[in-house]
C-alpha atoms as a PDB file:
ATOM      1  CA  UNK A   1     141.376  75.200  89.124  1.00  0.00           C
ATOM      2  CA  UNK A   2     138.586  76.226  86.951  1.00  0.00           C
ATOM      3  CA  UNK A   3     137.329  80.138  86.716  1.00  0.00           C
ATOM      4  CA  UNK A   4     133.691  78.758  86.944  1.00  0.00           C
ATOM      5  CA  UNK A   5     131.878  78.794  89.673  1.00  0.00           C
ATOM      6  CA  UNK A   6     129.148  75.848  88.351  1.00  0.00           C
ATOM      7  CA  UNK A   7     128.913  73.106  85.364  1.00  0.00           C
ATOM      8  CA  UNK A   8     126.005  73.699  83.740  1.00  0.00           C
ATOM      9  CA  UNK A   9     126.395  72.841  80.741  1.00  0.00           C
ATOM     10  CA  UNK A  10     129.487  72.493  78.310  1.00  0.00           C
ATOM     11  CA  UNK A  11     130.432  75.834  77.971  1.00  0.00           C
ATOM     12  CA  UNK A  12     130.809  76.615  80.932  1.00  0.00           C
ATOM     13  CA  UNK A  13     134.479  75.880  80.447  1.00  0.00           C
ATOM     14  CA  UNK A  14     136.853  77.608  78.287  1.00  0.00           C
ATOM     15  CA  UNK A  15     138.231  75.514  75.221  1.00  0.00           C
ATOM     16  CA  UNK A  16     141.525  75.736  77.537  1.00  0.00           C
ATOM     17  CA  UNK A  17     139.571  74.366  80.593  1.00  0.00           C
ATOM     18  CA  UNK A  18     138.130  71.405  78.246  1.00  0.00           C
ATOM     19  CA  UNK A  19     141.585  70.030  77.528  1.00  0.00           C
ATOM     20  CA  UNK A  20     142.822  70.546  81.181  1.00  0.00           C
ATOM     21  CA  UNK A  21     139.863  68.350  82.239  1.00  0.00           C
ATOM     22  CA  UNK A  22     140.289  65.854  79.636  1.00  0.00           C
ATOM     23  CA  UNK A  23     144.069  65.963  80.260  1.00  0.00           C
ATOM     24  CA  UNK A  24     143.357  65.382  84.094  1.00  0.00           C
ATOM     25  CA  UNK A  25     140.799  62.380  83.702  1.00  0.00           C
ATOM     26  CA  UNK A  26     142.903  60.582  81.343  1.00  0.00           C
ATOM     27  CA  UNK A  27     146.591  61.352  83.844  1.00  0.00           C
ATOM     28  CA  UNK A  28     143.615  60.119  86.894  1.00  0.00           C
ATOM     29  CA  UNK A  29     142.592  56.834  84.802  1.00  0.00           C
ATOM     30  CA  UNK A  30     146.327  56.070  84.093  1.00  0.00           C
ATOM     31  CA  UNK A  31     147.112  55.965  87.408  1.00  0.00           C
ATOM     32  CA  UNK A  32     150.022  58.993  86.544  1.00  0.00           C
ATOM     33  CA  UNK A  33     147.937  61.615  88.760  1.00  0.00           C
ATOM     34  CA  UNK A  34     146.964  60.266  92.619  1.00  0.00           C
ATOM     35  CA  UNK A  35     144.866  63.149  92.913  1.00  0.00           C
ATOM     36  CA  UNK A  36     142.801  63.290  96.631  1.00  0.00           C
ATOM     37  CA  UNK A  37     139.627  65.159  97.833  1.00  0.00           C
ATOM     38  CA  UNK A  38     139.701  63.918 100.902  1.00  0.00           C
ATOM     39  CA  UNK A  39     136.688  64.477 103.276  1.00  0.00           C
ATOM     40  CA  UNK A  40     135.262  66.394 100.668  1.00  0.00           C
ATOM     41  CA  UNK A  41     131.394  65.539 100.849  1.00  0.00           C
ATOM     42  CA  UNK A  42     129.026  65.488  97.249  1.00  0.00           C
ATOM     43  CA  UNK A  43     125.269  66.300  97.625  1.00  0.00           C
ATOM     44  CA  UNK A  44     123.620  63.968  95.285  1.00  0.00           C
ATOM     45  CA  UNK A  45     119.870  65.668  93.770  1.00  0.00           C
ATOM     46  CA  UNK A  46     117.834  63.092  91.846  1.00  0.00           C
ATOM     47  CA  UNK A  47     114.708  63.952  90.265  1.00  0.00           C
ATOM     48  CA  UNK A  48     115.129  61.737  87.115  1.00  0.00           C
ATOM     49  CA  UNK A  49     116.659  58.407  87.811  1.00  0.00           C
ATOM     50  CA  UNK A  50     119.949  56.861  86.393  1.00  0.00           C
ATOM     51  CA  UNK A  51     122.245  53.844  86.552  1.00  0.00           C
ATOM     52  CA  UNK A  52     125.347  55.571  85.460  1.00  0.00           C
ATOM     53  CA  UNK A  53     125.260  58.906  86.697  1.00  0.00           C
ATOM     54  CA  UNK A  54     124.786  57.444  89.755  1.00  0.00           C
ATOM     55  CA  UNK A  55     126.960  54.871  90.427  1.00  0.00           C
ATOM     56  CA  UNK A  56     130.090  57.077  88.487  1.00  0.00           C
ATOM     57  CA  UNK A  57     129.706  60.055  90.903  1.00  0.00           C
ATOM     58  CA  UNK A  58     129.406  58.101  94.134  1.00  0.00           C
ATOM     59  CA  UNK A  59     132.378  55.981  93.435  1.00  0.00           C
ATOM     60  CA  UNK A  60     134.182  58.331  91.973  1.00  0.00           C
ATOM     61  CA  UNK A  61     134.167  60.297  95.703  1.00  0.00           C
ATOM     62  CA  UNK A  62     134.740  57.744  97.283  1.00  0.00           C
ATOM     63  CA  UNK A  63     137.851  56.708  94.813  1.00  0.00           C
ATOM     64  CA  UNK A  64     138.748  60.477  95.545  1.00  0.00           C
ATOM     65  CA  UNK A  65     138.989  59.780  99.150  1.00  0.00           C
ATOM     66  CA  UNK A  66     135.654  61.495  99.854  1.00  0.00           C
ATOM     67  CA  UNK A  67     132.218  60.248  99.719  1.00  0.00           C
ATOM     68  CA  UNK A  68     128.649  61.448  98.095  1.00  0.00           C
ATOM     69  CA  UNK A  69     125.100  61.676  99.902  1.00  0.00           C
ATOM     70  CA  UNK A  70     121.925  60.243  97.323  1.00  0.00           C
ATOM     71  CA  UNK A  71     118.844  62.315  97.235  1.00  0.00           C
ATOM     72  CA  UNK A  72     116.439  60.890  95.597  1.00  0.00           C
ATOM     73  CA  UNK A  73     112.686  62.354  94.537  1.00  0.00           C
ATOM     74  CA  UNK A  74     111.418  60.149  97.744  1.00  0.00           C
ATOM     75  CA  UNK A  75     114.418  62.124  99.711  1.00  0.00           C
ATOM     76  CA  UNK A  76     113.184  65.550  98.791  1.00  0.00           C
ATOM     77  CA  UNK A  77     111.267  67.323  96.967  1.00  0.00           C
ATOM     78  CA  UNK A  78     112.446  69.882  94.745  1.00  0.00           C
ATOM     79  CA  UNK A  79     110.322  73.138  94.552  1.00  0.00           C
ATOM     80  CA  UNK A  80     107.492  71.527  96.387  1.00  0.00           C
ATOM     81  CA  UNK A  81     106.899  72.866 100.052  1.00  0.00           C
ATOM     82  CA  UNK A  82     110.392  74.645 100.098  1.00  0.00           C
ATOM     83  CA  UNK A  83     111.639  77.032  97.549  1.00  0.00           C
ATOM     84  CA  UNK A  84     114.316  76.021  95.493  1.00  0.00           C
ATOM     85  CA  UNK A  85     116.808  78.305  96.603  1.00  0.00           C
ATOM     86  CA  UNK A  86     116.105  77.247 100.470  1.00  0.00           C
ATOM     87  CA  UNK A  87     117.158  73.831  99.341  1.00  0.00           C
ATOM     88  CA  UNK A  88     120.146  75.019  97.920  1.00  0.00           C
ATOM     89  CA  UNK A  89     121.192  77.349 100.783  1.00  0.00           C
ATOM     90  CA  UNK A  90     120.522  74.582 103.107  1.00  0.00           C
ATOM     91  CA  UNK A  91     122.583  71.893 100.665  1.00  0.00           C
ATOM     92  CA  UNK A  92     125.522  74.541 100.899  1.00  0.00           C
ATOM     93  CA  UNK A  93     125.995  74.339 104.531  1.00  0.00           C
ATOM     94  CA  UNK A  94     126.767  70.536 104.172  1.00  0.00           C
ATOM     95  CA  UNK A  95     128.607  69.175 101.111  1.00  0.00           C
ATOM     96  CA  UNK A  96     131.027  70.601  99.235  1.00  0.00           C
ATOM     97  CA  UNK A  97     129.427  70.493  95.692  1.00  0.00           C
ATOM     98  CA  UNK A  98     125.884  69.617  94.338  1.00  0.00           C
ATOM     99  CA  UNK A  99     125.255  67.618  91.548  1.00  0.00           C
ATOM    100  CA  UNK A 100     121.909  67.291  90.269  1.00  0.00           C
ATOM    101  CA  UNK A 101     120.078  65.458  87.808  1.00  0.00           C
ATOM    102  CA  UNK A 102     116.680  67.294  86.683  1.00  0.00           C
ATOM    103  CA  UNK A 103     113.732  67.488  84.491  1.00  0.00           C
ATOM    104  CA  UNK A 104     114.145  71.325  83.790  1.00  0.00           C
ATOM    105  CA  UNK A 105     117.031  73.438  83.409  1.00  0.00           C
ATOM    106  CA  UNK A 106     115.927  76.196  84.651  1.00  0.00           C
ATOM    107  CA  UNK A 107     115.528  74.429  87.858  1.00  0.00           C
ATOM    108  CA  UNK A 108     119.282  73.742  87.928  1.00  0.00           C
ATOM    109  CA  UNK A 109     119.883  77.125  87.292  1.00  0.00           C
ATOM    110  CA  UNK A 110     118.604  78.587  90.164  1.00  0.00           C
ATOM    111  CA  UNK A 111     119.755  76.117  92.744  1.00  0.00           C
ATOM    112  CA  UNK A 112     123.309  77.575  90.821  1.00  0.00           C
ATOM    113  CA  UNK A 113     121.904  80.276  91.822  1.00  0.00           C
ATOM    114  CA  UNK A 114     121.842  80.384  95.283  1.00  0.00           C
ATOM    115  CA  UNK A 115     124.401  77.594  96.031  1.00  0.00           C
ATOM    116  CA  UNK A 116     127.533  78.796  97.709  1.00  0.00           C
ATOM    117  CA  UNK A 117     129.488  75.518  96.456  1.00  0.00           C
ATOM    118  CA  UNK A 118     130.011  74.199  93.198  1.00  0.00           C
ATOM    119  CA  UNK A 119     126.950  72.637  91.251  1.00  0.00           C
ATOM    120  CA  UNK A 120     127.285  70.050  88.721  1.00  0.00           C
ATOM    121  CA  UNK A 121     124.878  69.234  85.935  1.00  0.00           C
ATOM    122  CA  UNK A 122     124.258  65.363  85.766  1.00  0.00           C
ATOM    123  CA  UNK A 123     121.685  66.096  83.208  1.00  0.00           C
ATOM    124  CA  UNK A 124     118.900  68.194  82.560  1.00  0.00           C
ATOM    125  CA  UNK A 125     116.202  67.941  79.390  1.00  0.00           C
ATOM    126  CA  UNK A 126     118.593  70.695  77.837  1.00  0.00           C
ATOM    127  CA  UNK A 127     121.709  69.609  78.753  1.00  0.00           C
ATOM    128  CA  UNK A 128     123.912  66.433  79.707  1.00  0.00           C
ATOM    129  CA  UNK A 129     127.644  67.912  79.334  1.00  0.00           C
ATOM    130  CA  UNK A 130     129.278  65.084  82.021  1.00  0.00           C
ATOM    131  CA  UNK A 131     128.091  62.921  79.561  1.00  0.00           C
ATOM    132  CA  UNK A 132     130.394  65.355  76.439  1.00  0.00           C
ATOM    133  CA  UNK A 133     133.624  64.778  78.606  1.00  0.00           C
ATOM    134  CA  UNK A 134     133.289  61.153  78.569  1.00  0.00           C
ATOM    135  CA  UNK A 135     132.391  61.403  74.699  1.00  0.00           C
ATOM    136  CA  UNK A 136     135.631  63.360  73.739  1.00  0.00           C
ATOM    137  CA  UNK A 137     137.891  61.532  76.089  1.00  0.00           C
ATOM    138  CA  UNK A 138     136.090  58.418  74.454  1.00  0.00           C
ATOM    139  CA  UNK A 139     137.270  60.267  70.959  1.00  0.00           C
ATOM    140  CA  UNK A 140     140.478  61.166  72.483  1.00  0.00           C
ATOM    141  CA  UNK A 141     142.017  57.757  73.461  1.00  0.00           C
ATOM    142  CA  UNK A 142     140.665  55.882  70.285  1.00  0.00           C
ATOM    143  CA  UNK A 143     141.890  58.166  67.857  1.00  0.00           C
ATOM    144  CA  UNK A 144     145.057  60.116  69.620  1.00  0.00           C
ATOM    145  CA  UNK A 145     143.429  63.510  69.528  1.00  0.00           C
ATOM    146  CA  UNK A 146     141.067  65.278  67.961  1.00  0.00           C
ATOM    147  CA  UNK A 147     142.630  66.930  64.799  1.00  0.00           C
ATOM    148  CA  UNK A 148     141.034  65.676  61.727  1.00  0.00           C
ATOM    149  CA  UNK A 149     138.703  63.490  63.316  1.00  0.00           C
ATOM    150  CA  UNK A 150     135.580  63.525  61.920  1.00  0.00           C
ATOM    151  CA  UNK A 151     132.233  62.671  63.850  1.00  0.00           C
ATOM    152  CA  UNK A 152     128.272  62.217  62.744  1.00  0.00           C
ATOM    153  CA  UNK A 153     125.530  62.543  65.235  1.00  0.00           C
ATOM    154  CA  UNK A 154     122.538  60.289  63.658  1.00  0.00           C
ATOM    155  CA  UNK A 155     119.103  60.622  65.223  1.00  0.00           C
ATOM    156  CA  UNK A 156     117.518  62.704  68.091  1.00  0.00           C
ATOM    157  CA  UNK A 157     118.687  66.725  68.329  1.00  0.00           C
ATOM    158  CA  UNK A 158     118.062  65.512  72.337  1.00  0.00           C
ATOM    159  CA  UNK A 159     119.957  66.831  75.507  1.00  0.00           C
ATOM    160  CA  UNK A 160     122.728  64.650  74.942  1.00  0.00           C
ATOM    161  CA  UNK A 161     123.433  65.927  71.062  1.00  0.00           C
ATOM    162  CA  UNK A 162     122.960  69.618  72.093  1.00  0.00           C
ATOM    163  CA  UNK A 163     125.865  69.211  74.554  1.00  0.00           C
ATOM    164  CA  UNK A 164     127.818  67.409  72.046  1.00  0.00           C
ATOM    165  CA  UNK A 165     127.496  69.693  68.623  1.00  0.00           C
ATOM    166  CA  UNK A 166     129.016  72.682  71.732  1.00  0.00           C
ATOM    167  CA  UNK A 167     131.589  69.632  72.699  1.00  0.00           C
ATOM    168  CA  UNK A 168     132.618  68.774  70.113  1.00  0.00           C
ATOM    169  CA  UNK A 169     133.377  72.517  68.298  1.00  0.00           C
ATOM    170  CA  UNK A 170     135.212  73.738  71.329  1.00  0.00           C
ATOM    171  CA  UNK A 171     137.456  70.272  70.750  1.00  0.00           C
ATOM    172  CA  UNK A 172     137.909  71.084  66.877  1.00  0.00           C
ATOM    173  CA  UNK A 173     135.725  68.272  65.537  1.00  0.00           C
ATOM    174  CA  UNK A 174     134.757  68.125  62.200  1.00  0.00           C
ATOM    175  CA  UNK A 175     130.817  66.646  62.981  1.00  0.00           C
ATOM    176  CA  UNK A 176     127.978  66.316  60.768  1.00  0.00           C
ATOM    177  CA  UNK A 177     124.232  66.106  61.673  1.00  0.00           C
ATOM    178  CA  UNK A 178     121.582  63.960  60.870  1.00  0.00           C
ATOM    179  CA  UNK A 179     118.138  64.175  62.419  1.00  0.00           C
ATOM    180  CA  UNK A 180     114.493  64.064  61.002  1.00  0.00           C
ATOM    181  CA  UNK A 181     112.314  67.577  60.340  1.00  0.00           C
ATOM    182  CA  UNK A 182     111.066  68.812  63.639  1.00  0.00           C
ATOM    183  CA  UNK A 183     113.820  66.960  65.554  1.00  0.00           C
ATOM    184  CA  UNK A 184     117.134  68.644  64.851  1.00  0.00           C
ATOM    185  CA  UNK A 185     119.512  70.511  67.510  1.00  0.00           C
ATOM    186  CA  UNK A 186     118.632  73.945  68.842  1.00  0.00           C
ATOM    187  CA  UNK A 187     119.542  76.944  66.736  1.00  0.00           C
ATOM    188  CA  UNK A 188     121.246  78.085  69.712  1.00  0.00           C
ATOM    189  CA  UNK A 189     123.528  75.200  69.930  1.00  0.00           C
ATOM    190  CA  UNK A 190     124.620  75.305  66.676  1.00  0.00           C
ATOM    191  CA  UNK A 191     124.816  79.157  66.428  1.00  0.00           C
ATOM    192  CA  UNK A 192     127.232  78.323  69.373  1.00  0.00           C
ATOM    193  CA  UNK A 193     129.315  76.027  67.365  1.00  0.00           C
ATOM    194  CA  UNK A 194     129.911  78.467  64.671  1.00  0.00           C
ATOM    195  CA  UNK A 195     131.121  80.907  66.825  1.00  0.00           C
ATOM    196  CA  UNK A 196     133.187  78.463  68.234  1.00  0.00           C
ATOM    197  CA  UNK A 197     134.528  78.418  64.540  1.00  0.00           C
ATOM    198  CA  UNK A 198     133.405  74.938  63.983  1.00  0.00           C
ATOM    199  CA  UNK A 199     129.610  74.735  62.734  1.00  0.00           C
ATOM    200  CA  UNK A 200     128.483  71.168  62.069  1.00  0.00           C
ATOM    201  CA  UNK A 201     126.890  70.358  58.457  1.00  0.00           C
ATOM    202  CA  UNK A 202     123.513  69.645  59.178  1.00  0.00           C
ATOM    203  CA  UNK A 203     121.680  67.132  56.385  1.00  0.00           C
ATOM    204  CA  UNK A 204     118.783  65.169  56.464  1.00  0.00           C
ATOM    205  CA  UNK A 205     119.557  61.705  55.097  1.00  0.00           C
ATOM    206  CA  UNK A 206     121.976  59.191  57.576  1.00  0.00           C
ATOM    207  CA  UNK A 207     123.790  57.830  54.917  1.00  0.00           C
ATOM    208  CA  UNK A 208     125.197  61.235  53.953  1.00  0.00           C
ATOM    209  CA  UNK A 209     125.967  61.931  57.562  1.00  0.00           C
ATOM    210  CA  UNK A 210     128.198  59.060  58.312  1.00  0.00           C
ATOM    211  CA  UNK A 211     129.584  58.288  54.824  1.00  0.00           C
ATOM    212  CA  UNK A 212     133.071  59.271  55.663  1.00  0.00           C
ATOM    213  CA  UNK A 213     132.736  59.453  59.694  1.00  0.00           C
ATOM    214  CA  UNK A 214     135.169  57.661  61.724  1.00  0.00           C
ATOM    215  CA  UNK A 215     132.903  57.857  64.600  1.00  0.00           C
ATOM    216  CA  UNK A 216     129.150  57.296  64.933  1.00  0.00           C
ATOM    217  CA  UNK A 217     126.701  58.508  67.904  1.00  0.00           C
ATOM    218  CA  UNK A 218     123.530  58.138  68.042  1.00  0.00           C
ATOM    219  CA  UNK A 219     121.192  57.929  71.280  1.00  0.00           C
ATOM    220  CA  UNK A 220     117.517  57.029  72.511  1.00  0.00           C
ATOM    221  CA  UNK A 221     114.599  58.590  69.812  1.00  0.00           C
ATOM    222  CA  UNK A 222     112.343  58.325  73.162  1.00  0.00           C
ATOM    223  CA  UNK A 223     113.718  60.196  76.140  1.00  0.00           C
ATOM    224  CA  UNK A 224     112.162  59.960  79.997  1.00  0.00           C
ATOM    225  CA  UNK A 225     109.536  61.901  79.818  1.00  0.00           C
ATOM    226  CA  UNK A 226     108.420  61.241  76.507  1.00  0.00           C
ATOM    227  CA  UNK A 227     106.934  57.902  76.397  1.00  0.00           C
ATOM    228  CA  UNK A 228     103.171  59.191  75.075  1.00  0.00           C
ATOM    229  CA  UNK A 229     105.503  60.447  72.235  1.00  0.00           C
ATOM    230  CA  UNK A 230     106.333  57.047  71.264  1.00  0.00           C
ATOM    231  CA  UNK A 231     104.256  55.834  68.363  1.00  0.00           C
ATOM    232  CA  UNK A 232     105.054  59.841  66.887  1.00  0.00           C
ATOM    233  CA  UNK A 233     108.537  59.099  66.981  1.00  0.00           C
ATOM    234  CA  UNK A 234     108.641  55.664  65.730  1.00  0.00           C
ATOM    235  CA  UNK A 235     107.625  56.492  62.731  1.00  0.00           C
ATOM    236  CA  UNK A 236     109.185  59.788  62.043  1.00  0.00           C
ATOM    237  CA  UNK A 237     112.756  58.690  63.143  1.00  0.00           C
ATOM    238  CA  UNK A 238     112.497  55.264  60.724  1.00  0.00           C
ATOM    239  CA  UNK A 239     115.263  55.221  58.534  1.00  0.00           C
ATOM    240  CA  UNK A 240     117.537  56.233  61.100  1.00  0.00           C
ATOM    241  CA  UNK A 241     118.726  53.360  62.868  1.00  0.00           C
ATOM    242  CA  UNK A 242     122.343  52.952  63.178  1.00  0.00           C
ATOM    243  CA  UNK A 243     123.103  49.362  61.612  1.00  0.00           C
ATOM    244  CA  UNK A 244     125.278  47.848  59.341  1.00  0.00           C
ATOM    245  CA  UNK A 245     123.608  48.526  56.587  1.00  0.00           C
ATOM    246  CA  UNK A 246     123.755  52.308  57.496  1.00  0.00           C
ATOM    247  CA  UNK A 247     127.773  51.548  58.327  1.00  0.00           C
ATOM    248  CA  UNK A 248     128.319  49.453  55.184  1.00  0.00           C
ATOM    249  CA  UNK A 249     131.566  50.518  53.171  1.00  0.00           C
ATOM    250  CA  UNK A 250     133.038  52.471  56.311  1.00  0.00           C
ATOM    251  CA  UNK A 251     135.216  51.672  59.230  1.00  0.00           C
ATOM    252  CA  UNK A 252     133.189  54.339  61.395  1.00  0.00           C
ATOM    253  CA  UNK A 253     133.143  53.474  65.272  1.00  0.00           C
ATOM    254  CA  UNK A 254     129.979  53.707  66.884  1.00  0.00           C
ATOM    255  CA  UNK A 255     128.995  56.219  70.418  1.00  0.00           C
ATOM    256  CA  UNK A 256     125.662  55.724  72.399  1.00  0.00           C
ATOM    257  CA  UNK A 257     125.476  56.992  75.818  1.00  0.00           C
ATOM    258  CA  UNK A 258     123.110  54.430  77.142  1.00  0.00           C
ATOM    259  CA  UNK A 259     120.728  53.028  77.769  1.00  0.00           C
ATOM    260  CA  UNK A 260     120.133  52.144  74.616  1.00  0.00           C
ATOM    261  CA  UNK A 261     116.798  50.366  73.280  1.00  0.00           C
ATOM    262  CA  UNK A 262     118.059  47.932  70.903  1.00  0.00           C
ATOM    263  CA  UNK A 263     116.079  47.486  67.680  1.00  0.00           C
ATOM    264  CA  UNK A 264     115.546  50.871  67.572  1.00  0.00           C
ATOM    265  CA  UNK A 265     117.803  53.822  67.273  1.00  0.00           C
ATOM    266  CA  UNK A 266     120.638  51.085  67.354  1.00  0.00           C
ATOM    267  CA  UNK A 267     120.806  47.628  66.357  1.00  0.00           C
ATOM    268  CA  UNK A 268     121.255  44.621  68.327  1.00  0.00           C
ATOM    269  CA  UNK A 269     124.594  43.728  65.928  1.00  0.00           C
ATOM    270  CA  UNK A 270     126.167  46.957  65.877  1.00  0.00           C
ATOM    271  CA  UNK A 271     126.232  47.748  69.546  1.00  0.00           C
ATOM    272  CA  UNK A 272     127.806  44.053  70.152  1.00  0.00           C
ATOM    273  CA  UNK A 273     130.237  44.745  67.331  1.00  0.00           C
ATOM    274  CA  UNK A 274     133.949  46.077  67.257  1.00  0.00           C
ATOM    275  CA  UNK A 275     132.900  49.125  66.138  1.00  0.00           C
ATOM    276  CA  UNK A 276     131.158  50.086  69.192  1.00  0.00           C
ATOM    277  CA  UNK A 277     132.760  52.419  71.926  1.00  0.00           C
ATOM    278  CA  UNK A 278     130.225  52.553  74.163  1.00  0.00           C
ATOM    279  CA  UNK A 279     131.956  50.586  77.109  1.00  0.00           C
ATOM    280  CA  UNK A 280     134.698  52.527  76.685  1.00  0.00           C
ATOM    281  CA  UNK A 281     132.231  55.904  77.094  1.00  0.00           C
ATOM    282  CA  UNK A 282     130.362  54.825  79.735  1.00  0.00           C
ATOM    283  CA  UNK A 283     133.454  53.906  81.950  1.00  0.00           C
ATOM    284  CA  UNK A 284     135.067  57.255  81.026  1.00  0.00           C
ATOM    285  CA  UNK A 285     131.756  58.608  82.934  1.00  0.00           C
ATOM    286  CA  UNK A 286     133.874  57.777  86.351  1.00  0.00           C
ATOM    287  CA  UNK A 287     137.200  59.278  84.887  1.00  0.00           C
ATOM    288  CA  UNK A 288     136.031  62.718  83.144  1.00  0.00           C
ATOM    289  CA  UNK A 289     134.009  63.525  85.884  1.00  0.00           C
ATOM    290  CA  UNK A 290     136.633  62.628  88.448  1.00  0.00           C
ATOM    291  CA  UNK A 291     138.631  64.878  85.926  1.00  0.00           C
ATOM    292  CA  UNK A 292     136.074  67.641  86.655  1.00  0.00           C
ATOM    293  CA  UNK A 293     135.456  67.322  90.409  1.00  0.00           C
ATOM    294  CA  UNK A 294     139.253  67.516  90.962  1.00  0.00           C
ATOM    295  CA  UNK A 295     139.459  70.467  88.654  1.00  0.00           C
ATOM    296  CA  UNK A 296     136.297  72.497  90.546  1.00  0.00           C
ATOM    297  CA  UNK A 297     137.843  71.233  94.157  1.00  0.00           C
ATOM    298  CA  UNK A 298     141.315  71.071  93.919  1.00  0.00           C
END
């Protein structure tokens, strides 16, 4: 049982609580732990649309003996005709925990807010942290741990990296950070890391970054929402594809959290390669958040 009331982001754990998750999904996926949340109902908010988040939450209630209810933006309407907290009040009355995938974070906040169950972040412009348990259980089984491990984020300071640099300093990793001027992580993020007592090096060129890594991640340069941004972003983020050339002379693995746009922030090669984990990551979507779930509902 967790002492939070929501996941909204990473943090919202203790580093205790992030290993007791991680422990749980990986006992769940085993098969060693039958855990059951049976009858237990999941309210389902979709603003921005996904494959994975998706399809991972709604079977993993129904693996977990319960069963989730899809809302999408055709469904209702967040914030427009009823106030957000209505909708939330309302939601509490019928499922057992939110989870909501949203354009603003603020927006999740306050449905938080005024929900009386549990509400889960399934990713928000700031923030993607179901998305950092499957990443460090990714780490976890490939490597046995996380001592001495060292990691390289290559690309976009995006959602997904700002939940990552907080991941991944609350599981010890040793992670350096490579992302073009104007596109780096939050100074919040990383002022959260070093309190965390594990600040990640932060350098401008990708070959520095991942030149003694033994894990890669890198995600889209263009996220929803961003597409008039395109032709900007092209050209400031060339350079840092993650390639072979890029991996040449390591044995780094490589992360992406999908979709990916092949050609660009990854190549084509590289993410049908060995080296890539990122089947691995995106199955360990169902397990870490059936990890979580059974941890917030227990």
């Amino acid at each position: 049982m967790l002492e939070t009331d929501h996941f909204l982001d990473i943090d919202d754990v203790t580093t205790d609580e992030l290993q007791t998750i991680l422990d749980r999904a990986a006992a769940i996926k085993s098969g060693a732990d039958d855990a059951r949340l049976p009858e237990r109902t999941m309210g389902m908010l979709f603003e921005k649309p996904s494959t994975r988040t998706r399809i991972s939450f709604e079977t993993g209630m129904t693996q977990l003996g319960g069963h989730a209810v899809f809302l999408g933006p055709d469904d209702i309407q967040l914030g427009h005709g009823e106030p957000l907290s209505d909708t939330s009040r309302v939601l509490s009355r019928y499922v057992d925990v939110v989870m909501a995938r949203l354009f603003s974070h603020d927006d999740l906040v306050e449905i938080a807010d005024y929900a009386d169950v549990p509400v889960v972040n399934g990713l928000t412009d700031d923030a993607h942290p179901c998305q950092t348990l499957a990443d460090l259980l990714t780490i976890k089984e490939q490597f046995g741990g996380f001592d001495g491990v060292r990691a390289a984020w290559v690309g976009d300071g995006n959602n997904v990296g700002q939940s990552f640099v907080v991941g991944a300093a609350m599981a010890g990793l040793d992670l350096t950070v490579a992302t073009p001027p104007d596109y780096g992580m939050s100074d919040e993020c990383v002022e959260q890391a070093a309190e965390l007592g594990h600040e990640p090096t932060i350098v401008d060129a990708p070959e520095e970054a991942v030149s003694d890594a033994d894990v890669v991640y890198t995600d889209v340069w263009i996220s929803m929402g961003q597409e008039s941004e395109r032709h900007e972003k092209l050209q400031a983020f060339e350079g840092y594809q993650v390639n072979e050339d890029l991996l040449s002379g390591t044995d780094a693995k490589v992360m992406h959290c999908l979709p990916a746009h092949r050609g660009e922030e990854i190549s084509h090669d590289v993410l049908e390669s060995d080296r890539a984990l990122v089947w691995d990551q995106a199955e360990n979507r169902l397990h870490a958040q059936k990890g979580l779930l059974v941890e917030l509902l227990e």
